[in-house]
Structures are given as structure tokens and as C-alpha cells.
Protein backbone atom coordinates (compact mmCIF):
# COMPACT_ATOMS: atom_id res chain seq x y z
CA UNK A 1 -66.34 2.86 1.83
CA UNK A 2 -62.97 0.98 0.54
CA UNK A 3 -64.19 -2.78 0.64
CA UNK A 4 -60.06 -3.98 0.31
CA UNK A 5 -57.00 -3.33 2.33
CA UNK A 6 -54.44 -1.48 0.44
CA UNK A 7 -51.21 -4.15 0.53
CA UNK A 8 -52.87 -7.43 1.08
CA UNK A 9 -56.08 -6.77 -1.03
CA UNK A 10 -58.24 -8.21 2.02
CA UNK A 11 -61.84 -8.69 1.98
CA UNK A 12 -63.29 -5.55 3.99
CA UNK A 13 -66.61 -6.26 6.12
CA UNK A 14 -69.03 -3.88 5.35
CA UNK A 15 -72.23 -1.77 7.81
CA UNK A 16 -75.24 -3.67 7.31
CA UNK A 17 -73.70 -7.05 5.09
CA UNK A 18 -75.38 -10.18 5.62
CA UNK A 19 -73.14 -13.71 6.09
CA UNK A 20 -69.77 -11.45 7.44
CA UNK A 21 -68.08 -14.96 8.00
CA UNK A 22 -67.46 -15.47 4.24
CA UNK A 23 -65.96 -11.98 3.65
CA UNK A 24 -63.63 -12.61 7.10
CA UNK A 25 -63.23 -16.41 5.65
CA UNK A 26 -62.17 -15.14 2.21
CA UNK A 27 -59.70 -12.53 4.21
CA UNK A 28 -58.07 -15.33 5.91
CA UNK A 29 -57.32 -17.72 3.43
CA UNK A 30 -55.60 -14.97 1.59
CA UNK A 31 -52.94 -14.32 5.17
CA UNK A 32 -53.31 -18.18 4.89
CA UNK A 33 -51.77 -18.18 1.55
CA UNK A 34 -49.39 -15.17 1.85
CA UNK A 35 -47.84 -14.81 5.31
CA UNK A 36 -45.06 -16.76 6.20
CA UNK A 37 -44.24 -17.29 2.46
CA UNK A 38 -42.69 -20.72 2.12
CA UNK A 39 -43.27 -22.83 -1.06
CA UNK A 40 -42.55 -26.65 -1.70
CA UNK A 41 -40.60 -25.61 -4.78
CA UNK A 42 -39.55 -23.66 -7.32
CA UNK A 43 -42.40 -22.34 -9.59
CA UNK A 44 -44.13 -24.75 -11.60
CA UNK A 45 -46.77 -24.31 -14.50
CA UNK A 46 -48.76 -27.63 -13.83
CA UNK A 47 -50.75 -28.54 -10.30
CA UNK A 48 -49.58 -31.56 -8.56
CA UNK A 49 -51.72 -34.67 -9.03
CA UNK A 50 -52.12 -35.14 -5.07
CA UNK A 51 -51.19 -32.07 -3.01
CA UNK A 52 -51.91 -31.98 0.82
CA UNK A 53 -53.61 -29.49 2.74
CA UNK A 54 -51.75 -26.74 2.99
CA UNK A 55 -49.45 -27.17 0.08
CA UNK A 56 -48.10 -24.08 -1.36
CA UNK A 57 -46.71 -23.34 -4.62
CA UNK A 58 -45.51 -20.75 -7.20
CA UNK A 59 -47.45 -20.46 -10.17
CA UNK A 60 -44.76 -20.10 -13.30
CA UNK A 61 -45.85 -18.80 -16.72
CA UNK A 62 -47.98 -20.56 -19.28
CA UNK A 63 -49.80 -22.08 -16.17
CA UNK A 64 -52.30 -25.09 -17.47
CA UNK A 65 -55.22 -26.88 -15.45
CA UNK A 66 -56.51 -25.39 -12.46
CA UNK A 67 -54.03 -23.00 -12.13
CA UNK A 68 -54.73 -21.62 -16.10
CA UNK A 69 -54.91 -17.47 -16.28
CA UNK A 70 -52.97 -17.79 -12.79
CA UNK A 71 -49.43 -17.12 -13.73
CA UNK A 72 -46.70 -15.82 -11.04
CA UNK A 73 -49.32 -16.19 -8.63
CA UNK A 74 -49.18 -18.02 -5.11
CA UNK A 75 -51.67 -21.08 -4.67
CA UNK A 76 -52.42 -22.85 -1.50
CA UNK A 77 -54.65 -26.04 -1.25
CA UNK A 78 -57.25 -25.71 1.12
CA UNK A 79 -58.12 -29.83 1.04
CA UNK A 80 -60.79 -29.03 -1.78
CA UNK A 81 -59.50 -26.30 -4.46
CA UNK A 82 -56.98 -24.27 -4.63
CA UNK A 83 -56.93 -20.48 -3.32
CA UNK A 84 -54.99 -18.02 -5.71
CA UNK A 85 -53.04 -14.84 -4.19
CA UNK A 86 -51.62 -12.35 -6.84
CA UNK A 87 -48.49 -10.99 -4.96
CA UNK A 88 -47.06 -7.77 -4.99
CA UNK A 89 -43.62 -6.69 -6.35
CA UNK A 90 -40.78 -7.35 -3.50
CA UNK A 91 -42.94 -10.51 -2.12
CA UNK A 92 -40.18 -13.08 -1.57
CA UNK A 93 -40.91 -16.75 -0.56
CA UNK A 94 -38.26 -19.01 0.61
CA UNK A 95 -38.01 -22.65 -1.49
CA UNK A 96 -38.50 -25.25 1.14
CA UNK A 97 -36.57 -28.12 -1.21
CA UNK A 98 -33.19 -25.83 -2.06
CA UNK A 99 -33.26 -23.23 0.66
CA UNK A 100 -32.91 -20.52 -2.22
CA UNK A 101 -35.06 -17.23 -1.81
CA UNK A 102 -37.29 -15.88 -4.92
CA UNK A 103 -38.75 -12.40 -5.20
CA UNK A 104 -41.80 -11.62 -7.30
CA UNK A 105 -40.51 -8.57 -9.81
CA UNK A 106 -43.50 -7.97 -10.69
CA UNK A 107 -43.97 -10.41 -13.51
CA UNK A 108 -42.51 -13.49 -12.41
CA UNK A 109 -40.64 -15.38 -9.32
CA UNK A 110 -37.22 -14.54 -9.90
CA UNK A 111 -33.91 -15.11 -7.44
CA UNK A 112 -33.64 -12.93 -4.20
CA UNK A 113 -29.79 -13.09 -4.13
CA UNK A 114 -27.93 -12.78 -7.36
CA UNK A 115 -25.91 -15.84 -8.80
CA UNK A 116 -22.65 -15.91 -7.55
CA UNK A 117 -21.66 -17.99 -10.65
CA UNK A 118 -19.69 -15.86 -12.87
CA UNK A 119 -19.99 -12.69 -11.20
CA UNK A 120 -18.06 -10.12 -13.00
CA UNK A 121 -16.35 -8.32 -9.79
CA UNK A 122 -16.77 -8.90 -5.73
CA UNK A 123 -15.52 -6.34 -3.02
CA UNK A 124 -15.58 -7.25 0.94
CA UNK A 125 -14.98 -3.93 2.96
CA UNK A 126 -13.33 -2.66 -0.78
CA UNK A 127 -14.36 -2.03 -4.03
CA UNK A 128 -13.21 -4.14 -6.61
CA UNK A 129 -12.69 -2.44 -10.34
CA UNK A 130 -12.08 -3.74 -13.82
CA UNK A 131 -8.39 -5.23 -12.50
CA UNK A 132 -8.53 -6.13 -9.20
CA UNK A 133 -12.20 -8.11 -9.54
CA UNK A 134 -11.89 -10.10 -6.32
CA UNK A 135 -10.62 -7.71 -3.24
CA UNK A 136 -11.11 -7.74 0.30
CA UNK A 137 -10.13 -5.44 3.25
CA UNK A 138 -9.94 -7.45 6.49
CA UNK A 139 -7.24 -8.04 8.75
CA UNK A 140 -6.51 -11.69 8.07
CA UNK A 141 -7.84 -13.95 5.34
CA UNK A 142 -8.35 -17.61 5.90
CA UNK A 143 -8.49 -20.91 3.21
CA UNK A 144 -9.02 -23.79 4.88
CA UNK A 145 -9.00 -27.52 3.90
CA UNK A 146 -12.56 -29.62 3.25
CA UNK A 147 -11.44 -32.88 4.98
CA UNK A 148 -7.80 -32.92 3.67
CA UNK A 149 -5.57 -31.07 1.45
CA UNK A 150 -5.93 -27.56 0.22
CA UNK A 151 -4.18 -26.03 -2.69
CA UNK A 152 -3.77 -22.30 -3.42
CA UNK A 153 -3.61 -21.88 -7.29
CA UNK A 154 -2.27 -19.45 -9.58
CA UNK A 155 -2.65 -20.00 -13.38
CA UNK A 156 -1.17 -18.00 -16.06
CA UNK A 157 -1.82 -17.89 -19.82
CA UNK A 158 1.80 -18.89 -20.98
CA UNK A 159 5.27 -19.34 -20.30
CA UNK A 160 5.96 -15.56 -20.69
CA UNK A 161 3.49 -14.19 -18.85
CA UNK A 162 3.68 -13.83 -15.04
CA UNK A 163 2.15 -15.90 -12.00
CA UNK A 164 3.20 -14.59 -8.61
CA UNK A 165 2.04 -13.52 -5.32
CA UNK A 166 3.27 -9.33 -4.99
CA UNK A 167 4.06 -7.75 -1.71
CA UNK A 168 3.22 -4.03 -0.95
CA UNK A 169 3.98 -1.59 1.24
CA UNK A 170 2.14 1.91 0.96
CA UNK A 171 1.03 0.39 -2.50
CA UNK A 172 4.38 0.24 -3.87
CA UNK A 173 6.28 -3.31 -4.89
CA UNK A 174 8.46 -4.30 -1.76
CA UNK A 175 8.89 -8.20 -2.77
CA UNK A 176 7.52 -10.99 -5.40
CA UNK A 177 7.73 -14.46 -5.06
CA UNK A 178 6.71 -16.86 -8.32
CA UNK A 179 7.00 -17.20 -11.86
CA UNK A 180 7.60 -14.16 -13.26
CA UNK A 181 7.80 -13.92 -17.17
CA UNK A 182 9.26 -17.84 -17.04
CA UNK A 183 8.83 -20.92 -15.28
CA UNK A 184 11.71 -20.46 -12.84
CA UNK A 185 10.24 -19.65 -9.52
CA UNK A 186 12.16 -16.65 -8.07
CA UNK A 187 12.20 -14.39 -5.04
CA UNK A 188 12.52 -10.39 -5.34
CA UNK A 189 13.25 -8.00 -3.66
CA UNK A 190 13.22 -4.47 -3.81
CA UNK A 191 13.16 -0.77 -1.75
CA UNK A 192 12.15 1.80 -4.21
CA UNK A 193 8.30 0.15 -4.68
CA UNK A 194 9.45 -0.11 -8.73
CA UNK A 195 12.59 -2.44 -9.52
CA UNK A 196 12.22 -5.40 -8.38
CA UNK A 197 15.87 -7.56 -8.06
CA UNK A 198 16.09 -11.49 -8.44
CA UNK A 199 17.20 -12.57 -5.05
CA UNK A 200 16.51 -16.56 -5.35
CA UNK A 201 16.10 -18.71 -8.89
CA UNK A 202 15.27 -21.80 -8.90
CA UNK A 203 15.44 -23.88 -12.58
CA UNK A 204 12.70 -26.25 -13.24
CA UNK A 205 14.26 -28.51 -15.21
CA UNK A 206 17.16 -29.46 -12.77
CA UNK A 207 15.87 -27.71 -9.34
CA UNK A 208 19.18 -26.10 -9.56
CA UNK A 209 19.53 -22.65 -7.25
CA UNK A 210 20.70 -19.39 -8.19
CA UNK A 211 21.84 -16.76 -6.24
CA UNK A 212 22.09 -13.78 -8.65
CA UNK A 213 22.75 -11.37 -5.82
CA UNK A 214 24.83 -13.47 -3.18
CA UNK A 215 23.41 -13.66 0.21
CA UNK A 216 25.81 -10.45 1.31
CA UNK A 217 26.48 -9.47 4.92
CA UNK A 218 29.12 -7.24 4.13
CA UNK A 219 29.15 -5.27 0.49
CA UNK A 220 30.94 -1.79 -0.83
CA UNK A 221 33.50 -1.94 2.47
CA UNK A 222 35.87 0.53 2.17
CA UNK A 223 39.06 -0.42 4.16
CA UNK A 224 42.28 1.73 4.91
CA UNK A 225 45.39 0.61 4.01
CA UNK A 226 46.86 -1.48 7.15
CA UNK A 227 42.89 -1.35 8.93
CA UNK A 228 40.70 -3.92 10.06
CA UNK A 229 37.31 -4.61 10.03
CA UNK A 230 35.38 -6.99 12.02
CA UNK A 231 31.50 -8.25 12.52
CA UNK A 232 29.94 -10.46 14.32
CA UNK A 233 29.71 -13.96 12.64
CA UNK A 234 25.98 -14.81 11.15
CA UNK A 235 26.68 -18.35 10.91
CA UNK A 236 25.78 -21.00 13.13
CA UNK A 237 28.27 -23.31 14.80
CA UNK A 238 29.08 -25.53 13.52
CA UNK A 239 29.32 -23.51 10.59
CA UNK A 240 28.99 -24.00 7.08
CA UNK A 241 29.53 -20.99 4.45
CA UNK A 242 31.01 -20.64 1.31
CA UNK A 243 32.36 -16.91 0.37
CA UNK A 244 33.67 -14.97 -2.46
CA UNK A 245 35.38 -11.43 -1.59
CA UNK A 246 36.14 -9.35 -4.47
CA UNK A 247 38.46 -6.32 -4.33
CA UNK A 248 38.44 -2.88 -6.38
CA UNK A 249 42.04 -4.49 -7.57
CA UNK A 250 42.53 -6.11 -11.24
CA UNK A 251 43.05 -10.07 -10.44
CA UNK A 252 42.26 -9.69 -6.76
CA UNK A 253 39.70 -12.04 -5.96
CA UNK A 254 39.25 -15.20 -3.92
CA UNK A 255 36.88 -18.00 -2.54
CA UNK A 256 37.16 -19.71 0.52
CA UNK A 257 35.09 -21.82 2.71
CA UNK A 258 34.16 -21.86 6.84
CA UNK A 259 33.30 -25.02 7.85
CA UNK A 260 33.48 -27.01 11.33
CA UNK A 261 33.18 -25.39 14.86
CA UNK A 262 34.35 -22.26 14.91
CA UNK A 263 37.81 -22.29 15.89
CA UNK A 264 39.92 -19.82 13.92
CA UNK A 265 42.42 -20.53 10.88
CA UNK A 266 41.50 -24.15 11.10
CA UNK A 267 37.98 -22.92 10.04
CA UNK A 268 38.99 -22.03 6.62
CA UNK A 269 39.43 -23.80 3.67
CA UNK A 270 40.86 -21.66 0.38
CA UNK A 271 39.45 -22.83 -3.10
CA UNK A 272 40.59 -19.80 -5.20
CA UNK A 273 42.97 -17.47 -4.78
CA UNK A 274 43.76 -14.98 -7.29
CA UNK A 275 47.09 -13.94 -6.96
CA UNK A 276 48.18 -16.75 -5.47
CA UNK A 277 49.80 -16.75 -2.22
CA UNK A 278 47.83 -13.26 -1.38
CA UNK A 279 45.26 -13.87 1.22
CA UNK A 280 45.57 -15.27 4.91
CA UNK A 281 43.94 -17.07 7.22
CA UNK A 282 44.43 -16.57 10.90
CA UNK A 283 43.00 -16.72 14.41
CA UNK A 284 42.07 -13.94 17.02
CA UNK A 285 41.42 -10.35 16.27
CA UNK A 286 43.12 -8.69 13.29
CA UNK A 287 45.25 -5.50 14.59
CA UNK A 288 45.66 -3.95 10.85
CA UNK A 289 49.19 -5.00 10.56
CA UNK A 290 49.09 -8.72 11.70
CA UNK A 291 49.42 -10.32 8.29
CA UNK A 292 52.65 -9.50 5.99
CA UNK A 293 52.73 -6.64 3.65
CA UNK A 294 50.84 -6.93 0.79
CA UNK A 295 48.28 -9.48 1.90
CA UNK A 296 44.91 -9.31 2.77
CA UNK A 297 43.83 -11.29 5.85
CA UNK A 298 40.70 -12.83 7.40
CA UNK A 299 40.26 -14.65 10.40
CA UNK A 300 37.96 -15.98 13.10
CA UNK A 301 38.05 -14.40 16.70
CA UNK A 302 36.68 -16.84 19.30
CA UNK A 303 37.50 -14.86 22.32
CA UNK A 304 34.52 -12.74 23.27
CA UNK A 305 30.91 -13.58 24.10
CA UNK A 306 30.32 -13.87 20.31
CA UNK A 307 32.42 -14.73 17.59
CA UNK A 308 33.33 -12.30 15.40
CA UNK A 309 35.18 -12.51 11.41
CA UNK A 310 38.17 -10.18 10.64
CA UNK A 311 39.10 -8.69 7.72
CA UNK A 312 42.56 -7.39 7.43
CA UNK A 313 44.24 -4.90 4.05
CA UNK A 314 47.85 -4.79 3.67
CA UNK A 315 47.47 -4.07 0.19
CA UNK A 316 49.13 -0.89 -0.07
CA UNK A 317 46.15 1.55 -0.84
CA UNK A 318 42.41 1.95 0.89
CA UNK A 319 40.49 -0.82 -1.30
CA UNK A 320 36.53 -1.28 -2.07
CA UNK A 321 36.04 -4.90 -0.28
CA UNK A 322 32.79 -7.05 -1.16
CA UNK A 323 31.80 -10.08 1.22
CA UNK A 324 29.21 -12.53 -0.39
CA UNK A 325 28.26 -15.85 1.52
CA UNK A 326 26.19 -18.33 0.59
CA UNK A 327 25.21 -21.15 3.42
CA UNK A 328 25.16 -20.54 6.85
């Protein structure tokens, strides 16, 4: 007959023995020692100089004293000696001092979870790969302060190389936002998921802006000879906007300001004109032949539910007209 359980290696009682109680005794202290696995600390190769009753502890390697010959084992103090349990491979026993989990790998107590110090790459929902070593798949993703501030940071090597936040659509490049190869911090933009366009610079050394693209509401308009074009205004009011319009005309261009409640000619303030003397302002909605001959005209229309800006040629010739604002 098998005189020992198969997992636990308990004592079995066997037909006929005399004094059963030590065999169940001996049985017991070993579920005494094994179940419910908790230990005071993390494996130590000396016994304690005063345990308690009940005291449990990991056995580590090169054990001395009582515990000699006893290494990885688990030993419990029963008040008079200590009672020795060789565990198993998987047995795990959770450090009462740290909270950590150990499992016994069949040699030693080692950690349950891995160290999350250093980890080469972590996936949540995804799986991360030799570039992308941190990603996760979730809907939202939340940093939150510890008690005050919180700082996301973003560290590159050196001034050449890129730091930046990238936003995708379908996997391609849509926008970028940071330092990208300098320390300017500038916006992109972009629609074919490849080139990427400057949209917003800002220098560091003077916080100075650039807009290498214009904020344009109105680009590559091309306007009949003695036509108008009109849309509504996307300026507040009062408004404040400085624009440039360039022409598809050698010399033609000109900047001019909208400032003040909206109001019509009184809105507009000319700062360059180039020829001189060739572009108008006015009120009310441009008919196509309002201003004189050879002009071009632009004006403010206050009459409808929303205003509206007015762009008149009298140039001679159907012309290529480019509307860049910056403000509002």
C-alpha cells in the first residue's frame, strides 16, 4: 500500500499500525506548514533567534543552524522545533512584509511576477515589437497627477533629432506637433499620410511665430474679368486680421488690415499696395463692375444675417487670386 499522498507527501495511516495519532499528527503539521502559504519574509539562510509559534519562513541556500541541509524549503515553528516542508515546483507563498509573491522553480524561491524594472517591451490589448516597446489599445488613456502637477515628457538625443507627438489616421501621418529635427516647436499638417507641411513655428530663442503657410480661407481663386466673389467673414467682431492677397500679375500684390466693428470701407486699413493706387476699399456687395477699370476691389457687406467680404477684378483678364489672413 502507498504510505504518502502523491502532491503533499502526507503521512498515510496504515491496516493494523499502532499509535495512528503520530502518523495523522505528522500529516497535519505538514497542511500546517504548507496551506495558506504566507511567509514573514523573503527567504533567509539563518533561523531567527526568537520566532513565535507559528512563524513561517523560506529557507534560502547555504542554510546554517537548524535549518542546515534544508535549503528552499518551508519551515514553520511549532513552539519547540521547527517542521521542514520540501515544496513542489509552482508552490508560491505570498511575503507578508512587501506584499511580493515568490514561486518555488524548483530550486529556489524566486519572484511570481516578473520585474517590471527595465522590461524590454509591454503590450496592453497590443503587441508591442522592437519599435513601438510600450503600446496600448484602449479607448482612452489617462495620466493623472500624485497630489499636484503632472508633466508629460518627451526626450530626444540631440538637437537634430526629433521629439513630437504624431497623429494617424488609418496608420498614415495626418498631423505632428513638437520638435521636429530642431528646437522650434512646430505644428504639421498634412492629407496624403507622407508629407507633412509646417503650419505653426515657433523660435525658441525669441518666442517669435511663424506662419510658413498663412492661415488661408481663400487660396488659388480664379476670378473673371469684371466678377465678384464673396464669403462669409471668419472673423469675429470686432475684428482683427491682417491679409496679404497676391495676384497671378507681375507687381500685383498688397497688404491690408480689418480692424474695428465691422462696418465696411472704414474697416480697412492699406499697408502695401503694389501698384499704387490699384486696390479699393468699399462697402456693401461688390456687383463686378463697382470699382473703376483696372482696379481690384474688396469690401465688407454688412447687410445680411452674416457679414460677408467681397472681392472685386477689374483687371482686364481672369486672374489667379490668393487670400492669406493671419488674426482673427
Amino acid at each position: 500500500m502507498v504510505e504518502t499522498s502523491a502532491a503533499l507527501s502526507l503521512p498515510y495511516i496504515q491496516p493494523s499500525q499502532a499509535q495512528k495519532h503520530v502518523t495523522h499528527n505528522a500529516a497535519l503539521r505538514i497542511l500546517d506548514a504548507a496551506t495558506q502559504l504566507s511567509v514573514l519574509e523573503g527567504a533567509r539562510a539563518t533561523p531567527p533567534a526568537q520566532p513565535a509559534t507559528g512563524d513561517r519562513y523560506l529557507i534560502a541556500s547555504g542554510a546554517t543552524g537548524d535549518w542546515a541541509g534544508k535549503d528552499g524549503q518551508v519551515a514553520v515553528f511549532d513552539g519547540t522545533g521547527w517542521t521542514c516542508v520540501m515544496p513542489k515546483p509552482g508552490w508560491r507563498a505570498d511575503i507578508i512584509a512587501t506584499g511580493a509573491q515568490v514561486r518555488f522553480d524548483g530550486g529556489a524561491w524566486v519572484a511570481a511576477l516578473p520585474d517590471l524594472q527595465n522590461v524590454p517591451q509591454i503590450g496592453v490589448q497590443a503587441t508591442a515589437d522592437s519599435t513601438n516597446r510600450l503600446v496600448v489599445a484602449s479607448d482612452a488613456t489617462l495620466f493623472s497627477h500624485d497630489g499636484s502637477d503632472h508633466r508629460l515628457k518627451i526626450n530626444k538625443a540631440a538637437d537634430a533629432d526629433t521629439a513630437s507627438l504624431l497623429f494617424q489616421s488609418g496608420w498614415a501621418a495626418r498631423a505632428e506637433i513638437g520638435l521636429s529635427g530642431s528646437n522650434e516647436l512646430s505644428v504639421k499638417v498634412g492629407t496624403d499620410g507622407v508629407s507633412l507641411r509646417d503650419a505653426l513655428v515657433i523660435d525658441p530663442a525669441d518666442a517669435s511665430l511663424r506662419v510658413p503657410s498663412g492661415q488661408t480661407y481663400l487660396a488659388d481663386i480664379l476670378l473673371d474679368d469684371d466678377s465678384a466673389h464673396s464669403f462669409d467673414i471668419p472673423w469675429s467682431d470686432p475684428s482683427r486680421a491682417l491679409i496679404w492677397m497676391g495676384v497671378d500679375l507681375t507687381g500685383h500684390s498688397f497688404l491690408f488690415s480689418v480692424t474695428g466693428p465691422l462696418a465696411g470701407a472704414a474697416n480697412f486699413t492699406a499697408l502695401f499696395t503694389a501698384p499704387a493706387g490699384t486696390l479699393e476699399f468699399a462697402s456693401g456687395a461688390l456687383t463686378g463692375t463697382t470699382g473703376p477699370d483696372g482696379h481690384l476691389s474688396v469690401a465688407i457687406d454688412t447687410g445680411g444675417a452674416t457679414p460677408r467680404f467681397y472681392i472685386e477684378n477689374r483687371l482686364g483678364a481672369a486672374r489667379q487670386i490668393t487670400l492669406a489672413t493671419l488674426g482673427r
